[in-house]
C-alpha atoms as a PDB file:
ATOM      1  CA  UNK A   1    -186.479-146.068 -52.134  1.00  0.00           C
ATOM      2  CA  UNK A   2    -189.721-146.103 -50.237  1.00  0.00           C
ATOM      3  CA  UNK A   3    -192.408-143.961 -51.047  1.00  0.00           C
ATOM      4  CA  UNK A   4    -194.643-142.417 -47.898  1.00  0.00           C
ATOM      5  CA  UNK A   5    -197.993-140.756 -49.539  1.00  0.00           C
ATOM      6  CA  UNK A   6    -199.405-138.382 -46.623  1.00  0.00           C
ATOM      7  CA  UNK A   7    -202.615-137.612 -46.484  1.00  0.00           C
ATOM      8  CA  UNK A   8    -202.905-133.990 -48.245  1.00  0.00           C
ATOM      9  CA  UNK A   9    -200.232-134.982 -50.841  1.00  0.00           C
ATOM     10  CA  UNK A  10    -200.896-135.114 -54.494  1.00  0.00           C
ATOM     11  CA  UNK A  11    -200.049-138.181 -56.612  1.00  0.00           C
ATOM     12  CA  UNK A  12    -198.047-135.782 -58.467  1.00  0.00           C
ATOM     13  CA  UNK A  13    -195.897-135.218 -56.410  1.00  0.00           C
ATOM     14  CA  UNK A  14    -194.513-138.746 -56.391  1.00  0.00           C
ATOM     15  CA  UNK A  15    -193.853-139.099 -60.182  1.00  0.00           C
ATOM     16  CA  UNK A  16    -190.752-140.389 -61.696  1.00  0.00           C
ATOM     17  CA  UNK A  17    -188.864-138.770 -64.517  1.00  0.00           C
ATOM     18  CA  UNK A  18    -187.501-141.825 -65.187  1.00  0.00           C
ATOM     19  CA  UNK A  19    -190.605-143.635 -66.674  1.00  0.00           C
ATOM     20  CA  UNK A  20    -190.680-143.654 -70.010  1.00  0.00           C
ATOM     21  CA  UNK A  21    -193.569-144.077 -72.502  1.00  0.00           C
ATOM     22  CA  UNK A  22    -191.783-147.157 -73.778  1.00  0.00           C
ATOM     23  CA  UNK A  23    -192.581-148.408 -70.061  1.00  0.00           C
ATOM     24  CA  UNK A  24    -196.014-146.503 -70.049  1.00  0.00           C
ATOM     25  CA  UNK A  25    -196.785-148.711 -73.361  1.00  0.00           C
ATOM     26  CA  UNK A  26    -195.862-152.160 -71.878  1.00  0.00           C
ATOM     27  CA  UNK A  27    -197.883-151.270 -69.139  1.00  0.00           C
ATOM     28  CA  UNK A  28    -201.047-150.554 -70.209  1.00  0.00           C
ATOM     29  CA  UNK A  29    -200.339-153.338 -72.916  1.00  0.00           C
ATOM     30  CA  UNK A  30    -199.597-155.905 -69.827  1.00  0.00           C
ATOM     31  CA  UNK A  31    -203.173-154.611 -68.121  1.00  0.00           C
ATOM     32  CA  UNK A  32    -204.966-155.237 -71.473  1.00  0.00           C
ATOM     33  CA  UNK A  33    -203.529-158.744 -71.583  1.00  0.00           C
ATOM     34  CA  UNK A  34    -204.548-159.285 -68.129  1.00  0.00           C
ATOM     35  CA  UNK A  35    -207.746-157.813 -68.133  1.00  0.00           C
ATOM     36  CA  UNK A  36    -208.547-160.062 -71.361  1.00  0.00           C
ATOM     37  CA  UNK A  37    -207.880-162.807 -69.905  1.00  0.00           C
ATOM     38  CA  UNK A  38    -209.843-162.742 -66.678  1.00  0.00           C
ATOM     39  CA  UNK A  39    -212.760-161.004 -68.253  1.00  0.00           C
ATOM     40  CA  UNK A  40    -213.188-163.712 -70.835  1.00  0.00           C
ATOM     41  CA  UNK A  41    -212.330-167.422 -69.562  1.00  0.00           C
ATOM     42  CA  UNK A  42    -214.978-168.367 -67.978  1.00  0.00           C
ATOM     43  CA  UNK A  43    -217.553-167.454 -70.967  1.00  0.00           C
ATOM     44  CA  UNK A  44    -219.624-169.822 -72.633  1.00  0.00           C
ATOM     45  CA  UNK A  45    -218.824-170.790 -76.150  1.00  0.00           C
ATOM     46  CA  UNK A  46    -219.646-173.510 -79.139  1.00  0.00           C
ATOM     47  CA  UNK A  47    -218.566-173.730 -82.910  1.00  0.00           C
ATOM     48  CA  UNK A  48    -221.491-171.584 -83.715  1.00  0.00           C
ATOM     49  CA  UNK A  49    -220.615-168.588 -81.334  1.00  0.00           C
ATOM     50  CA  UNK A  50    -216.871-168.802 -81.366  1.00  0.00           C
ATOM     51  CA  UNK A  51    -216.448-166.136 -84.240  1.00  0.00           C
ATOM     52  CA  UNK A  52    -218.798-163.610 -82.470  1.00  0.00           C
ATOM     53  CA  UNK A  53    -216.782-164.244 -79.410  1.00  0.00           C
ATOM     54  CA  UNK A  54    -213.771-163.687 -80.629  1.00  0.00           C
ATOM     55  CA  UNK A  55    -215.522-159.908 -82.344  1.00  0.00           C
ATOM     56  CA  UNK A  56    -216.697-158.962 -78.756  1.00  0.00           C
ATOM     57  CA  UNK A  57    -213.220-159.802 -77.338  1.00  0.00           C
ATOM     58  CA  UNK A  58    -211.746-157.669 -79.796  1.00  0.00           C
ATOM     59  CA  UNK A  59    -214.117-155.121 -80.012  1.00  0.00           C
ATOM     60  CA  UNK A  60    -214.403-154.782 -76.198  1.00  0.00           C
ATOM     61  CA  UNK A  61    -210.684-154.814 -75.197  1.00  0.00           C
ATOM     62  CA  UNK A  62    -210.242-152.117 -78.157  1.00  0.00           C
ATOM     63  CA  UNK A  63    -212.436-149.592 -76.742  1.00  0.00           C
ATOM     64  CA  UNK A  64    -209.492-148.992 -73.754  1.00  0.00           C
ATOM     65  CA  UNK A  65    -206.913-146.226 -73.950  1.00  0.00           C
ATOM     66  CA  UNK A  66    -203.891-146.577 -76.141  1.00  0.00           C
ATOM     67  CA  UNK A  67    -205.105-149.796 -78.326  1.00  0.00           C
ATOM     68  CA  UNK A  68    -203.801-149.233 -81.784  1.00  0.00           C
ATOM     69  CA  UNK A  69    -205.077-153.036 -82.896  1.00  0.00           C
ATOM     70  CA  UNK A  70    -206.159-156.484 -81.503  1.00  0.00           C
ATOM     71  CA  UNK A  71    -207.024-159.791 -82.308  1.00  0.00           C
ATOM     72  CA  UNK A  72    -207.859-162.859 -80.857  1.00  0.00           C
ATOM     73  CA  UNK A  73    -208.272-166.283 -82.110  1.00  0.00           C
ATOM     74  CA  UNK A  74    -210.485-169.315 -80.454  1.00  0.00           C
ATOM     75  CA  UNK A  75    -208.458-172.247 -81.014  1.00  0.00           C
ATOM     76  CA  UNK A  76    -211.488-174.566 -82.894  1.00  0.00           C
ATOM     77  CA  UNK A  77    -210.131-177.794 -82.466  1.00  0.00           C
ATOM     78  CA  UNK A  78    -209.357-177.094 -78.634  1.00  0.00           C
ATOM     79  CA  UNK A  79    -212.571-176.336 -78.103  1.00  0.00           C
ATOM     80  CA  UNK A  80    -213.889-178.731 -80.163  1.00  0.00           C
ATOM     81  CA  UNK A  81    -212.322-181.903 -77.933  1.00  0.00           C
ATOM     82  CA  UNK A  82    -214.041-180.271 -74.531  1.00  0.00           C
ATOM     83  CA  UNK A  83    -217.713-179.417 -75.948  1.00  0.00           C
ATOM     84  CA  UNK A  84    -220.181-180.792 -73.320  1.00  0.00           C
ATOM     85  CA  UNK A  85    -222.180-183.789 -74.948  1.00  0.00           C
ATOM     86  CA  UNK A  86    -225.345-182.961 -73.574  1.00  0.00           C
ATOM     87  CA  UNK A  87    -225.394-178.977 -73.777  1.00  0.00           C
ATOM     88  CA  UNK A  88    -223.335-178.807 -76.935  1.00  0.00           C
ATOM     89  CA  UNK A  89    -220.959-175.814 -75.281  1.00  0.00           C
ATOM     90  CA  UNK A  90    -218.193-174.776 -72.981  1.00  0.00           C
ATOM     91  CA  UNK A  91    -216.362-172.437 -71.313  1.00  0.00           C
ATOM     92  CA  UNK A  92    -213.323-170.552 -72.652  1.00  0.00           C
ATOM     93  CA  UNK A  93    -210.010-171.226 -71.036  1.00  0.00           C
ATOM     94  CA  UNK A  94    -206.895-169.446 -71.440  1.00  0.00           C
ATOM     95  CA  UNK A  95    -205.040-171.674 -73.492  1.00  0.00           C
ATOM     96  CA  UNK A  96    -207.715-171.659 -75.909  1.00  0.00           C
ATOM     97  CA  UNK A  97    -207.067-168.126 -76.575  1.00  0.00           C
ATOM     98  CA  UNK A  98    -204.347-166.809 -79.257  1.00  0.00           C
ATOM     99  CA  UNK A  99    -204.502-162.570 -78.967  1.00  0.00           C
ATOM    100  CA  UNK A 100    -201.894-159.823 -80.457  1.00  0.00           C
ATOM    101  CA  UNK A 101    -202.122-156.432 -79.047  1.00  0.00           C
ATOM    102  CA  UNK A 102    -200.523-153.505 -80.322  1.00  0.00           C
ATOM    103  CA  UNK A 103    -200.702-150.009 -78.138  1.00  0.00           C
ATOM    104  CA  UNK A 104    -198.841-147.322 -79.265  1.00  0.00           C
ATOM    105  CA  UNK A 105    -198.535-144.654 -75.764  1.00  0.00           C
ATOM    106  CA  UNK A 106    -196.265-141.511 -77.151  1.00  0.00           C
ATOM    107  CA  UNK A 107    -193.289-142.554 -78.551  1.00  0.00           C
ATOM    108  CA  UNK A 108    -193.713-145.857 -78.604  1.00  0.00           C
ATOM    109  CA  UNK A 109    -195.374-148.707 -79.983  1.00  0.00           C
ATOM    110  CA  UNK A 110    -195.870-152.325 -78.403  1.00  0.00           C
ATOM    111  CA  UNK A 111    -196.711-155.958 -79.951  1.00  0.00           C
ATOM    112  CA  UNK A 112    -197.682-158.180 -76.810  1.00  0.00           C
ATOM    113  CA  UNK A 113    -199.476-161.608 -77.414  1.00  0.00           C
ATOM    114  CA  UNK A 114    -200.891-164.359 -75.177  1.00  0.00           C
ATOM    115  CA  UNK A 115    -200.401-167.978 -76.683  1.00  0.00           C
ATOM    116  CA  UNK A 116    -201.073-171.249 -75.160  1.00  0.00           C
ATOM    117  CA  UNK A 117    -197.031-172.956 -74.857  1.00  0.00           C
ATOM    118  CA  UNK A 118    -197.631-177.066 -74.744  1.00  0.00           C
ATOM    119  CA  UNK A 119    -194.513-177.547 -73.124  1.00  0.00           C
ATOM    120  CA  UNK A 120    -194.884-175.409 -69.914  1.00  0.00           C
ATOM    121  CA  UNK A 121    -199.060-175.806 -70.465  1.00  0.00           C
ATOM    122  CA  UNK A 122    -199.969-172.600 -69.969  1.00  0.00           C
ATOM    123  CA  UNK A 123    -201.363-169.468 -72.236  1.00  0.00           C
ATOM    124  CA  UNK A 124    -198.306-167.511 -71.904  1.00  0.00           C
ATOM    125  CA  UNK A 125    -197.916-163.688 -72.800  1.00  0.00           C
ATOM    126  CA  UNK A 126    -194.615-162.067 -73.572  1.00  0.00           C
ATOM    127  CA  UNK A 127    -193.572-158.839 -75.493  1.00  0.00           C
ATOM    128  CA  UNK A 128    -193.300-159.304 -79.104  1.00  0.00           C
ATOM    129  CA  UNK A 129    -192.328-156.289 -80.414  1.00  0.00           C
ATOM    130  CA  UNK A 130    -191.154-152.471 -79.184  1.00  0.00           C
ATOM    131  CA  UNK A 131    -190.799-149.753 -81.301  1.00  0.00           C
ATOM    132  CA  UNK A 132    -189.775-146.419 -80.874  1.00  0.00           C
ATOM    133  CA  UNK A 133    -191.512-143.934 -83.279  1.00  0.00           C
END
């Protein structure tokens, strides 16, 4: 079915009874996910500042609608083995990164996570969980 939005029209009047809040909640868990991870990679990091990385990650991403809990790991020894020798820091990268998100959107609760996969090297997220409540 294709959808024509004239101008005039109200977004409302293109809604689908058919979306559920279980699809609502994997969703907005999918944009958290995503939003995570192109906000973050890219930020500098050590040893030192890896812990109060990993709060403002957490802390930031759990400020957004529907986010019942988060949390996000820096994998040490990862980072560790790519430290720059001169400057003593580097930049986070996706498979670094170990989160769990749970958002809960009306009737239902999600458990998404992003976790690095050695065998197709890549931080890969998936749904973990859904519950209906």
């Amino acid at each position: 079915m294709q959808i024509i939005i004239r101008k005039g029209d109200s977004i409302t009047d293109y809604t689908n009874d058919n979306i559920t809040d279980r699809d609502n909640a994997l969703f907005e868990a999918g944009i958290k996910l995503g939003a995570l991870f192109h906000q973050f990679t890219g930020s500098p990091v050590n040893l030192k500042t890896a812990g109060s990385l990993e709060i403002a990650i957490q802390e930031s991403i759990s400020v957004q609608p529907y986010v019942e809990d988060i949390s996000v790991k820096i994998d040490r020894e990862m980072l560790k083995g790519k430290l720059n020798d001169e400057f003593g820091y580097f930049e986070i990268q996706g498979p670094m990164l170990k989160v769990k998100i749970t958002v809960k959107y009306g009737s239902a609760r999600v458990k998404v996570g992003m976790e690095y996969d050695p065998e197709l090297d890549y931080p890969l997220m998936k749904i973990e969980g859904i519950e209906e409540i």
